[in-house]
PDB file of N, CA and C in Angstrom:
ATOM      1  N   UNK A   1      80.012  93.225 -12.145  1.00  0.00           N
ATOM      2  CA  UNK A   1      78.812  93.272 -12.944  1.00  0.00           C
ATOM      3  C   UNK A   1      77.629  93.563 -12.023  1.00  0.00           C
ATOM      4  N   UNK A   2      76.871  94.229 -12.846  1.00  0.00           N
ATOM      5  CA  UNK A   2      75.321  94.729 -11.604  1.00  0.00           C
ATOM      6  C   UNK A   2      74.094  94.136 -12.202  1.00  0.00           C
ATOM      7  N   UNK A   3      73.450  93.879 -11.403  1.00  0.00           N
ATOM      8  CA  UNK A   3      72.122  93.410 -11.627  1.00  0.00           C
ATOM      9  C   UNK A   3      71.304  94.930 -11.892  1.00  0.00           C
ATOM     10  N   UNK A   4      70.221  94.706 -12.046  1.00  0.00           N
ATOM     11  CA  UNK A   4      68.869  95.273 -12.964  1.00  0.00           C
ATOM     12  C   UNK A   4      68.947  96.717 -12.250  1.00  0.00           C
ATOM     13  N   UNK A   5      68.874  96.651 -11.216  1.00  0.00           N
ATOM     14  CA  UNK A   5      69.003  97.856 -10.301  1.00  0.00           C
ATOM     15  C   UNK A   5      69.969  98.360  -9.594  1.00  0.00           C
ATOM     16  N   UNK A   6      70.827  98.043 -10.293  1.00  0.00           N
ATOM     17  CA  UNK A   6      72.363  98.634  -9.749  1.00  0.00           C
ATOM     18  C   UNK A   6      73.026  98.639  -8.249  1.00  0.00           C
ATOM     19  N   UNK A   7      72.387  97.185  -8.112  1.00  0.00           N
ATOM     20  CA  UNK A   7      73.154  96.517  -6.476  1.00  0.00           C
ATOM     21  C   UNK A   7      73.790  95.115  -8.185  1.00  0.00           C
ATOM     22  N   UNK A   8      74.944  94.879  -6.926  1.00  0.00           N
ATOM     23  CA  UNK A   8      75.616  93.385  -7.612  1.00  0.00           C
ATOM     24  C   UNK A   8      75.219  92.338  -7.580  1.00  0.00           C
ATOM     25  N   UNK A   9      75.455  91.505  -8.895  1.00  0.00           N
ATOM     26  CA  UNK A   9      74.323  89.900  -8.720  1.00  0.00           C
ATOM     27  C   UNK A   9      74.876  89.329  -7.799  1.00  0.00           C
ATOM     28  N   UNK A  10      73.616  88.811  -7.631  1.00  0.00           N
ATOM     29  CA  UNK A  10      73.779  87.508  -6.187  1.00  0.00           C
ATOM     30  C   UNK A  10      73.720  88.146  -5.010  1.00  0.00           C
ATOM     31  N   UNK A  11      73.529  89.741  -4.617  1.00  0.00           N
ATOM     32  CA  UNK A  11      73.507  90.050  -3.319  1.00  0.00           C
ATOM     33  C   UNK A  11      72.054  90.737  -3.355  1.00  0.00           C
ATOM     34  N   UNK A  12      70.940  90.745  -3.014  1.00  0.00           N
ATOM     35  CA  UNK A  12      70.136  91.503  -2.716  1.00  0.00           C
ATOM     36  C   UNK A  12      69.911  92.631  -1.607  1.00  0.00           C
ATOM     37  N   UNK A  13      68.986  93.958  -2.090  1.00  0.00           N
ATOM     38  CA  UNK A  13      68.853  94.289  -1.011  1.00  0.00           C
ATOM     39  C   UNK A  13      67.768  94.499   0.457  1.00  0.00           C
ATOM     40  N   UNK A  14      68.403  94.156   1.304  1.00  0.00           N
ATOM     41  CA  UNK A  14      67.100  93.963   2.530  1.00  0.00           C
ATOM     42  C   UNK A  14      65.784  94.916   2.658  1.00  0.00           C
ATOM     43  N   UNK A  15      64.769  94.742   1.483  1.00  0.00           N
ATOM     44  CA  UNK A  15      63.609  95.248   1.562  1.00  0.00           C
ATOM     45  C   UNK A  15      62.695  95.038   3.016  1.00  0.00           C
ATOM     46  N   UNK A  16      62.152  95.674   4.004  1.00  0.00           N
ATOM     47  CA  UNK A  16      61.320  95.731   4.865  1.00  0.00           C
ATOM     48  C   UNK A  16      59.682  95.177   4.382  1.00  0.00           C
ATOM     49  N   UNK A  17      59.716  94.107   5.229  1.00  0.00           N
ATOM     50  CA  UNK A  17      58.121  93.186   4.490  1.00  0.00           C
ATOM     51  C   UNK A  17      56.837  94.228   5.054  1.00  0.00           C
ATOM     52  N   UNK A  18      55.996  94.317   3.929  1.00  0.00           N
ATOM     53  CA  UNK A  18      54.359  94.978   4.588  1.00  0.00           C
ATOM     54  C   UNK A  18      53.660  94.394   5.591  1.00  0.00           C
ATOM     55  N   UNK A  19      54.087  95.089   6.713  1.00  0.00           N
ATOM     56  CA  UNK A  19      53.143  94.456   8.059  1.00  0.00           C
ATOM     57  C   UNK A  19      51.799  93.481   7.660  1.00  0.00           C
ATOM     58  N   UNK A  20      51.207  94.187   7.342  1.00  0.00           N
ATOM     59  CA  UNK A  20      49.709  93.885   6.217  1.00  0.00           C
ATOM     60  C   UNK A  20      50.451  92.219   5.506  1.00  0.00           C
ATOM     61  N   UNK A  21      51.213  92.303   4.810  1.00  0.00           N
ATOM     62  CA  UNK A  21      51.353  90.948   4.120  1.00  0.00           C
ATOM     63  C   UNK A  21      52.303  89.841   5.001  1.00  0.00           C
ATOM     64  N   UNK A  22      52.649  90.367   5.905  1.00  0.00           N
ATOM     65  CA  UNK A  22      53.095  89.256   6.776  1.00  0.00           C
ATOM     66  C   UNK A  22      52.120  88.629   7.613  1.00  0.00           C
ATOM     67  N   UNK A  23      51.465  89.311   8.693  1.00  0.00           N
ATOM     68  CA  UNK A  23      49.977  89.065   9.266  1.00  0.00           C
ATOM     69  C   UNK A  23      49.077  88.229   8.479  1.00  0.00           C
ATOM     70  N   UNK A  24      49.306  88.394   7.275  1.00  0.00           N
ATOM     71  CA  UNK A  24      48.204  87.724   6.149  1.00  0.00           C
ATOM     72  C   UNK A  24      48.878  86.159   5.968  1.00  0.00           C
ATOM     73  N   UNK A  25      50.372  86.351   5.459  1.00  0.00           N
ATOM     74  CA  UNK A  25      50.360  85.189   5.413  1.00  0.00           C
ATOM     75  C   UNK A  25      50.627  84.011   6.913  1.00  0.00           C
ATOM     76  N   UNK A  26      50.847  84.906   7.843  1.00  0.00           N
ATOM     77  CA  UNK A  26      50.690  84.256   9.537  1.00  0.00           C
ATOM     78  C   UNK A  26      48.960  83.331   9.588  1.00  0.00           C
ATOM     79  N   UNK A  27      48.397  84.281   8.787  1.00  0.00           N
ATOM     80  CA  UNK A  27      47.092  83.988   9.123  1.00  0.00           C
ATOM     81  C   UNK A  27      46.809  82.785   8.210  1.00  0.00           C
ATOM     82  N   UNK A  28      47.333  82.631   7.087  1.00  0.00           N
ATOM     83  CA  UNK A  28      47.135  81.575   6.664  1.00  0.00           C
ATOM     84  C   UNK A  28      47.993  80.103   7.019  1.00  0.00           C
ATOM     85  N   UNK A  29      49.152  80.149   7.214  1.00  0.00           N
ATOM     86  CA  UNK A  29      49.971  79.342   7.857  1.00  0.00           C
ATOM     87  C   UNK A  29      49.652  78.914   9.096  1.00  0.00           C
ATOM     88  N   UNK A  30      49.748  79.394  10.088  1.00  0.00           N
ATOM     89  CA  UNK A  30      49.309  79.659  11.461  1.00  0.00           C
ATOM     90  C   UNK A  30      48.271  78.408  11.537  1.00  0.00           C
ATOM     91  N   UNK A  31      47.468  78.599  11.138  1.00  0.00           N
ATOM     92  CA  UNK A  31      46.111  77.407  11.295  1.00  0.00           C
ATOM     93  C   UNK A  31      46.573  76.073  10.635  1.00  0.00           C
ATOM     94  N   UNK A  32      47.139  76.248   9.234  1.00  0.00           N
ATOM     95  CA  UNK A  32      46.998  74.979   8.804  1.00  0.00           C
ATOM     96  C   UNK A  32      48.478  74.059   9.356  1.00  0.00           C
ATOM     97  N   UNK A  33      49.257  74.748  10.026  1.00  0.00           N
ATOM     98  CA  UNK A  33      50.251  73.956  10.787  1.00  0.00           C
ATOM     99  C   UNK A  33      49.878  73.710  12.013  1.00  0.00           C
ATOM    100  N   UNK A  34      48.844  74.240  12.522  1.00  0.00           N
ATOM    101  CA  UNK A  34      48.144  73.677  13.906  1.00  0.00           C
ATOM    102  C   UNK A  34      47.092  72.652  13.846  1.00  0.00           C
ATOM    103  N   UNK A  35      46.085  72.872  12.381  1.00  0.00           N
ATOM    104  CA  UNK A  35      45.593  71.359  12.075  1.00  0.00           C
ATOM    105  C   UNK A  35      46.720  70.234  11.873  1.00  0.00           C
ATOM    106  N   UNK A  36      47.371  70.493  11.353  1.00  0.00           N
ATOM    107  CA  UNK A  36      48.705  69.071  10.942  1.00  0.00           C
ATOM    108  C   UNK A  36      48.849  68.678  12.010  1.00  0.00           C
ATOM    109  N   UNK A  37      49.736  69.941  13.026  1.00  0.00           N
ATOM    110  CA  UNK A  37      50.347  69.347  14.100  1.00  0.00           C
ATOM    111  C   UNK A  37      48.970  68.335  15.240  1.00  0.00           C
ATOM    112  N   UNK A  38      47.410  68.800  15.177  1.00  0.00           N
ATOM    113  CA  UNK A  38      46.637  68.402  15.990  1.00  0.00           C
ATOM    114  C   UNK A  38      46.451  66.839  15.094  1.00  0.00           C
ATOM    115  N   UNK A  39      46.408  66.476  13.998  1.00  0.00           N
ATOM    116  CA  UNK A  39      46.143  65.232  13.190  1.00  0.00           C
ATOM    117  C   UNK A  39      47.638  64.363  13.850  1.00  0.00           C
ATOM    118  N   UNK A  40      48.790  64.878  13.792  1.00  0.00           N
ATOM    119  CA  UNK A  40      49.860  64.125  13.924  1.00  0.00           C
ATOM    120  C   UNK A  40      49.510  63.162  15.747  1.00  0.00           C
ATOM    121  N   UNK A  41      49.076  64.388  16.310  1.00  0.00           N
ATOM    122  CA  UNK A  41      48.997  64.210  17.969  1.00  0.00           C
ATOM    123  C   UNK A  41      47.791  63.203  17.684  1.00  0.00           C
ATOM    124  N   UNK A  42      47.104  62.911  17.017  1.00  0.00           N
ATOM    125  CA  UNK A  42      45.905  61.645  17.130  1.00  0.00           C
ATOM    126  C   UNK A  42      46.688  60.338  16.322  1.00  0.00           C
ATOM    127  N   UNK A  43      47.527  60.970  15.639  1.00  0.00           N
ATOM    128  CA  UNK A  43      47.784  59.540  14.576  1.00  0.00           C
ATOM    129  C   UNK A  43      48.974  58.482  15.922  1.00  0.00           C
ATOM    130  N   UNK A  44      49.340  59.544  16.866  1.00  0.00           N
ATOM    131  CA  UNK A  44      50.734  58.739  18.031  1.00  0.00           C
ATOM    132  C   UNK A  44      49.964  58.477  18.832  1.00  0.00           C
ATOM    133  N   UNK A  45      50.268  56.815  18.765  1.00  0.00           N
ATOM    134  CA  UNK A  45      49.242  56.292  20.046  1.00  0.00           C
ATOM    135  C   UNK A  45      49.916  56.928  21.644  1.00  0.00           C
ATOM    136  N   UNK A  46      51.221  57.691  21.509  1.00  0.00           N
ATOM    137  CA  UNK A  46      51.939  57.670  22.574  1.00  0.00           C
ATOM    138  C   UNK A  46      51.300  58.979  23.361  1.00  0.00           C
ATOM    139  N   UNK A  47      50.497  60.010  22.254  1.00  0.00           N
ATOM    140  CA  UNK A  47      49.490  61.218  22.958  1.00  0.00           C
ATOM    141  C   UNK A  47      48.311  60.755  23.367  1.00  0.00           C
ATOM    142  N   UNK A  48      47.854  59.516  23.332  1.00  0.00           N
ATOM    143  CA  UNK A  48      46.549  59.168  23.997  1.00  0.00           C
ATOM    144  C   UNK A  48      46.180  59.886  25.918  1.00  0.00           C
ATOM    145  N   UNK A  49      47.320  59.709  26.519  1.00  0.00           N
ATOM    146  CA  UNK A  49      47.074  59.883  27.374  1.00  0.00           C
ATOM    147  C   UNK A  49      46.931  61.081  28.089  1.00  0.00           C
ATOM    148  N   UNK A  50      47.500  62.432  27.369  1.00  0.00           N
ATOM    149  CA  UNK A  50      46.937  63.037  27.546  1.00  0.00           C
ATOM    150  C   UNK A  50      45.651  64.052  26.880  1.00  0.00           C
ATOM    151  N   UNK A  51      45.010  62.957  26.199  1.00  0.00           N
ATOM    152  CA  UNK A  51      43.407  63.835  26.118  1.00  0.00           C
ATOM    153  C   UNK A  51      43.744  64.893  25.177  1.00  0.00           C
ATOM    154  N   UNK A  52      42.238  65.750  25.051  1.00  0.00           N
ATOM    155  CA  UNK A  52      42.431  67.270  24.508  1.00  0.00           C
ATOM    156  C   UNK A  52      43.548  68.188  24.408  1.00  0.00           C
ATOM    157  N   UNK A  53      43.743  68.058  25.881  1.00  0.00           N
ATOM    158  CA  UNK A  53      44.463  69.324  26.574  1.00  0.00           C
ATOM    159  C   UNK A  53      46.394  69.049  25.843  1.00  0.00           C
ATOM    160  N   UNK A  54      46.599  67.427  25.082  1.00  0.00           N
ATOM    161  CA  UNK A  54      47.793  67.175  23.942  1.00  0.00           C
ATOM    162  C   UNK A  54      47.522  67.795  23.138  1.00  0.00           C
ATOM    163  N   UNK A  55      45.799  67.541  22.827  1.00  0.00           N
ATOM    164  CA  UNK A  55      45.886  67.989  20.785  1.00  0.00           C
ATOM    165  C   UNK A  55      45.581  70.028  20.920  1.00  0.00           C
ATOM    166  N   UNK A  56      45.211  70.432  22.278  1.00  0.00           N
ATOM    167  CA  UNK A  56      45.469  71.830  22.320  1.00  0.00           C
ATOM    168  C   UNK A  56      46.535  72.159  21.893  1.00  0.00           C
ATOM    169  N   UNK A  57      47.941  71.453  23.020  1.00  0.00           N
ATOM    170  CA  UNK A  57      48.881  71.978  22.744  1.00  0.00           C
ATOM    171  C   UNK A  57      49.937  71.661  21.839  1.00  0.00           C
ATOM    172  N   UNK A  58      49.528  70.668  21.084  1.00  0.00           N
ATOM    173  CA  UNK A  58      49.987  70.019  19.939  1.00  0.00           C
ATOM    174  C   UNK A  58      49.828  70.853  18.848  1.00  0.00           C
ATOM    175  N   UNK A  59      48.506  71.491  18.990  1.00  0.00           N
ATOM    176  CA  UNK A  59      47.642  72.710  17.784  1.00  0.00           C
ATOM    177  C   UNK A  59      48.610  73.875  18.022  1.00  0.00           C
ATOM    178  N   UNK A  60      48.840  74.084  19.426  1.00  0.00           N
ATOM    179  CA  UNK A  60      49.659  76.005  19.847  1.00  0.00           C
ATOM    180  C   UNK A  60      51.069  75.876  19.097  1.00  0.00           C
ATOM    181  N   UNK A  61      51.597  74.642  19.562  1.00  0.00           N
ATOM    182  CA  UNK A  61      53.049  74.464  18.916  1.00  0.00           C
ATOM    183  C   UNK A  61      53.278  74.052  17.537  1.00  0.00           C
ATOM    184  N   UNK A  62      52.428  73.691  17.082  1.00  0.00           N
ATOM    185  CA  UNK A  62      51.757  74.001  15.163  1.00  0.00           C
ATOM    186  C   UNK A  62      51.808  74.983  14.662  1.00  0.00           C
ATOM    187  N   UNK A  63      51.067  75.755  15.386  1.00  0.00           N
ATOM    188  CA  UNK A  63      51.183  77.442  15.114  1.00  0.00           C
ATOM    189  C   UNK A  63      52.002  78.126  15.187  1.00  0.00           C
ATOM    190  N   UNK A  64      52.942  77.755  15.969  1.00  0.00           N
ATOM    191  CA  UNK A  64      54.078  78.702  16.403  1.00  0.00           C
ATOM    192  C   UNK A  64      55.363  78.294  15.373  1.00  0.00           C
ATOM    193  N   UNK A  65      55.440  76.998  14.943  1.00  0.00           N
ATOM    194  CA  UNK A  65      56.289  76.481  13.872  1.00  0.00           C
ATOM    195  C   UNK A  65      55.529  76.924  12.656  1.00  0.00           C
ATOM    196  N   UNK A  66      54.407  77.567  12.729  1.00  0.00           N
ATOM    197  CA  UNK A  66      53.836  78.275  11.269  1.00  0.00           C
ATOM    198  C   UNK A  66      54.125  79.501  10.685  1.00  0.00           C
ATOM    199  N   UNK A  67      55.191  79.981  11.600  1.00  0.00           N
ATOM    200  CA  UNK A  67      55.200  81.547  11.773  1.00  0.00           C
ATOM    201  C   UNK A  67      56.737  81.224  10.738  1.00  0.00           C
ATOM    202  N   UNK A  68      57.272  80.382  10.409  1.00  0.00           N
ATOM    203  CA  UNK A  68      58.721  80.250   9.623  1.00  0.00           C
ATOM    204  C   UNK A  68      57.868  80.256   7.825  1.00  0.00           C
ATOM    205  N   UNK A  69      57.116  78.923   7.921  1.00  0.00           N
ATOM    206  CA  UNK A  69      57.259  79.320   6.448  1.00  0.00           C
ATOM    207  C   UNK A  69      56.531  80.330   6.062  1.00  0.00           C
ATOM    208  N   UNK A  70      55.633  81.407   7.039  1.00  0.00           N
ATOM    209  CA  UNK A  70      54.738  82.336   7.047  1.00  0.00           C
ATOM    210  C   UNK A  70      55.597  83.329   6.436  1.00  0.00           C
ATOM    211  N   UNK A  71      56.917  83.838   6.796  1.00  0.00           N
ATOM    212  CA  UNK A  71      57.567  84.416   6.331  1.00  0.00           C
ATOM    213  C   UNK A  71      58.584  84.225   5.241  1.00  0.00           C
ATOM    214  N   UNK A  72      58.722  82.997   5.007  1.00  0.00           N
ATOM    215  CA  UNK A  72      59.519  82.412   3.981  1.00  0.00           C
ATOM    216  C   UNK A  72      58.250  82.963   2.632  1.00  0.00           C
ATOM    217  N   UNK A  73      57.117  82.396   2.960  1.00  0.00           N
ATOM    218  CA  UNK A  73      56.015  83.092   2.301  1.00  0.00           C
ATOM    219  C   UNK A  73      55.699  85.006   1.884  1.00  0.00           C
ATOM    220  N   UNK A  74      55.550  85.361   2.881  1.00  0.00           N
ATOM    221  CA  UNK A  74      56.248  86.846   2.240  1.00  0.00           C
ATOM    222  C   UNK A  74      57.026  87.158   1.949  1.00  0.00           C
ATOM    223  N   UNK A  75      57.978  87.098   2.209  1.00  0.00           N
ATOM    224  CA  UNK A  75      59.175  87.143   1.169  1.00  0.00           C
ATOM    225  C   UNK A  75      59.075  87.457  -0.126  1.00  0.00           C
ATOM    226  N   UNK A  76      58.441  85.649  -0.603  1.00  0.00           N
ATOM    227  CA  UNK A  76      58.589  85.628  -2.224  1.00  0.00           C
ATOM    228  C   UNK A  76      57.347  85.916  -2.658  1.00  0.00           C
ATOM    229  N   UNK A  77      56.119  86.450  -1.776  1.00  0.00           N
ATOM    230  CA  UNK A  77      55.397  87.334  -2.355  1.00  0.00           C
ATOM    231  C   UNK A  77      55.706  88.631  -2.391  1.00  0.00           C
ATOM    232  N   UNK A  78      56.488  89.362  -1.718  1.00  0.00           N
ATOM    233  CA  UNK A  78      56.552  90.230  -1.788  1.00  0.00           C
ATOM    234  C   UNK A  78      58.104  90.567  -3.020  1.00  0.00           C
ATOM    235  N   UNK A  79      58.515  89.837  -3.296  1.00  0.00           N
ATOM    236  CA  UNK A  79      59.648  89.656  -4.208  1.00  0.00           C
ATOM    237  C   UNK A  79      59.189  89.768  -5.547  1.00  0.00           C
ATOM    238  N   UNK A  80      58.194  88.981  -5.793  1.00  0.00           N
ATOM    239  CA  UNK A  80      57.359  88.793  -6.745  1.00  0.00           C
ATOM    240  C   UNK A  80      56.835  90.317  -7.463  1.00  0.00           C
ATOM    241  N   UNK A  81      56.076  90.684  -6.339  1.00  0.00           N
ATOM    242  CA  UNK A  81      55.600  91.830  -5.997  1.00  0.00           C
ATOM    243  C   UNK A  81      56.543  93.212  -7.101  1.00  0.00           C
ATOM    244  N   UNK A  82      57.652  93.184  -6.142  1.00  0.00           N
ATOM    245  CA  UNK A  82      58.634  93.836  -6.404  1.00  0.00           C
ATOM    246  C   UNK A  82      59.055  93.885  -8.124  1.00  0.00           C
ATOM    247  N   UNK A  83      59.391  92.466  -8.731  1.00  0.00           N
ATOM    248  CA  UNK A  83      59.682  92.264  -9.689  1.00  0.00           C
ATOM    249  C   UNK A  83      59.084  92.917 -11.074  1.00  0.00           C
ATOM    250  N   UNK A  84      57.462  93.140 -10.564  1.00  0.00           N
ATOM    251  CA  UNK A  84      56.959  93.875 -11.919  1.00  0.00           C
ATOM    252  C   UNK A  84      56.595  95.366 -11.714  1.00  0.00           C
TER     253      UNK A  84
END
């Protein structure tokens, strides 16, 4: 049996994401997992000691774990997209 567009249900096919809408949603992800991650680094009394230069890199490695659902995020915008 085939789905709507004549690939088989349940398998999709590997559409290439719009540079443009990945960047976009990086840009939105990106920050707000580097605020979390910088709030988490103040809430552990165990980052006290090292200062700023924790909640810097507490913020970089926020960001860099932002880049997953950034794309989990285009995806299903761009799926969406697709659909109509």
């Amino acid at each position: 049996m085939s789905g709507r567009h004549g690939t088989p249900l349940g398998r999709r096919q590997k559409r290439p994401l719009p540079r443009g809408l990945v960047l976009f949603c990086i840009a939105l992800m990106g920050p707000a997992f580097a605020i979390n991650a910088a709030f988490i680094a103040i809430a552990l009394p165990m980052m006290a000691p090292y200062g700023v230069k924790g909640l810097v890199i507490a913020g970089l490695i926020g960001s860099v774990f932002g880049i997953f659902p950034a794309l989990w995020l285009a995806r299903r915008i761009h799926d969406g997209i697709q659909d109509h």
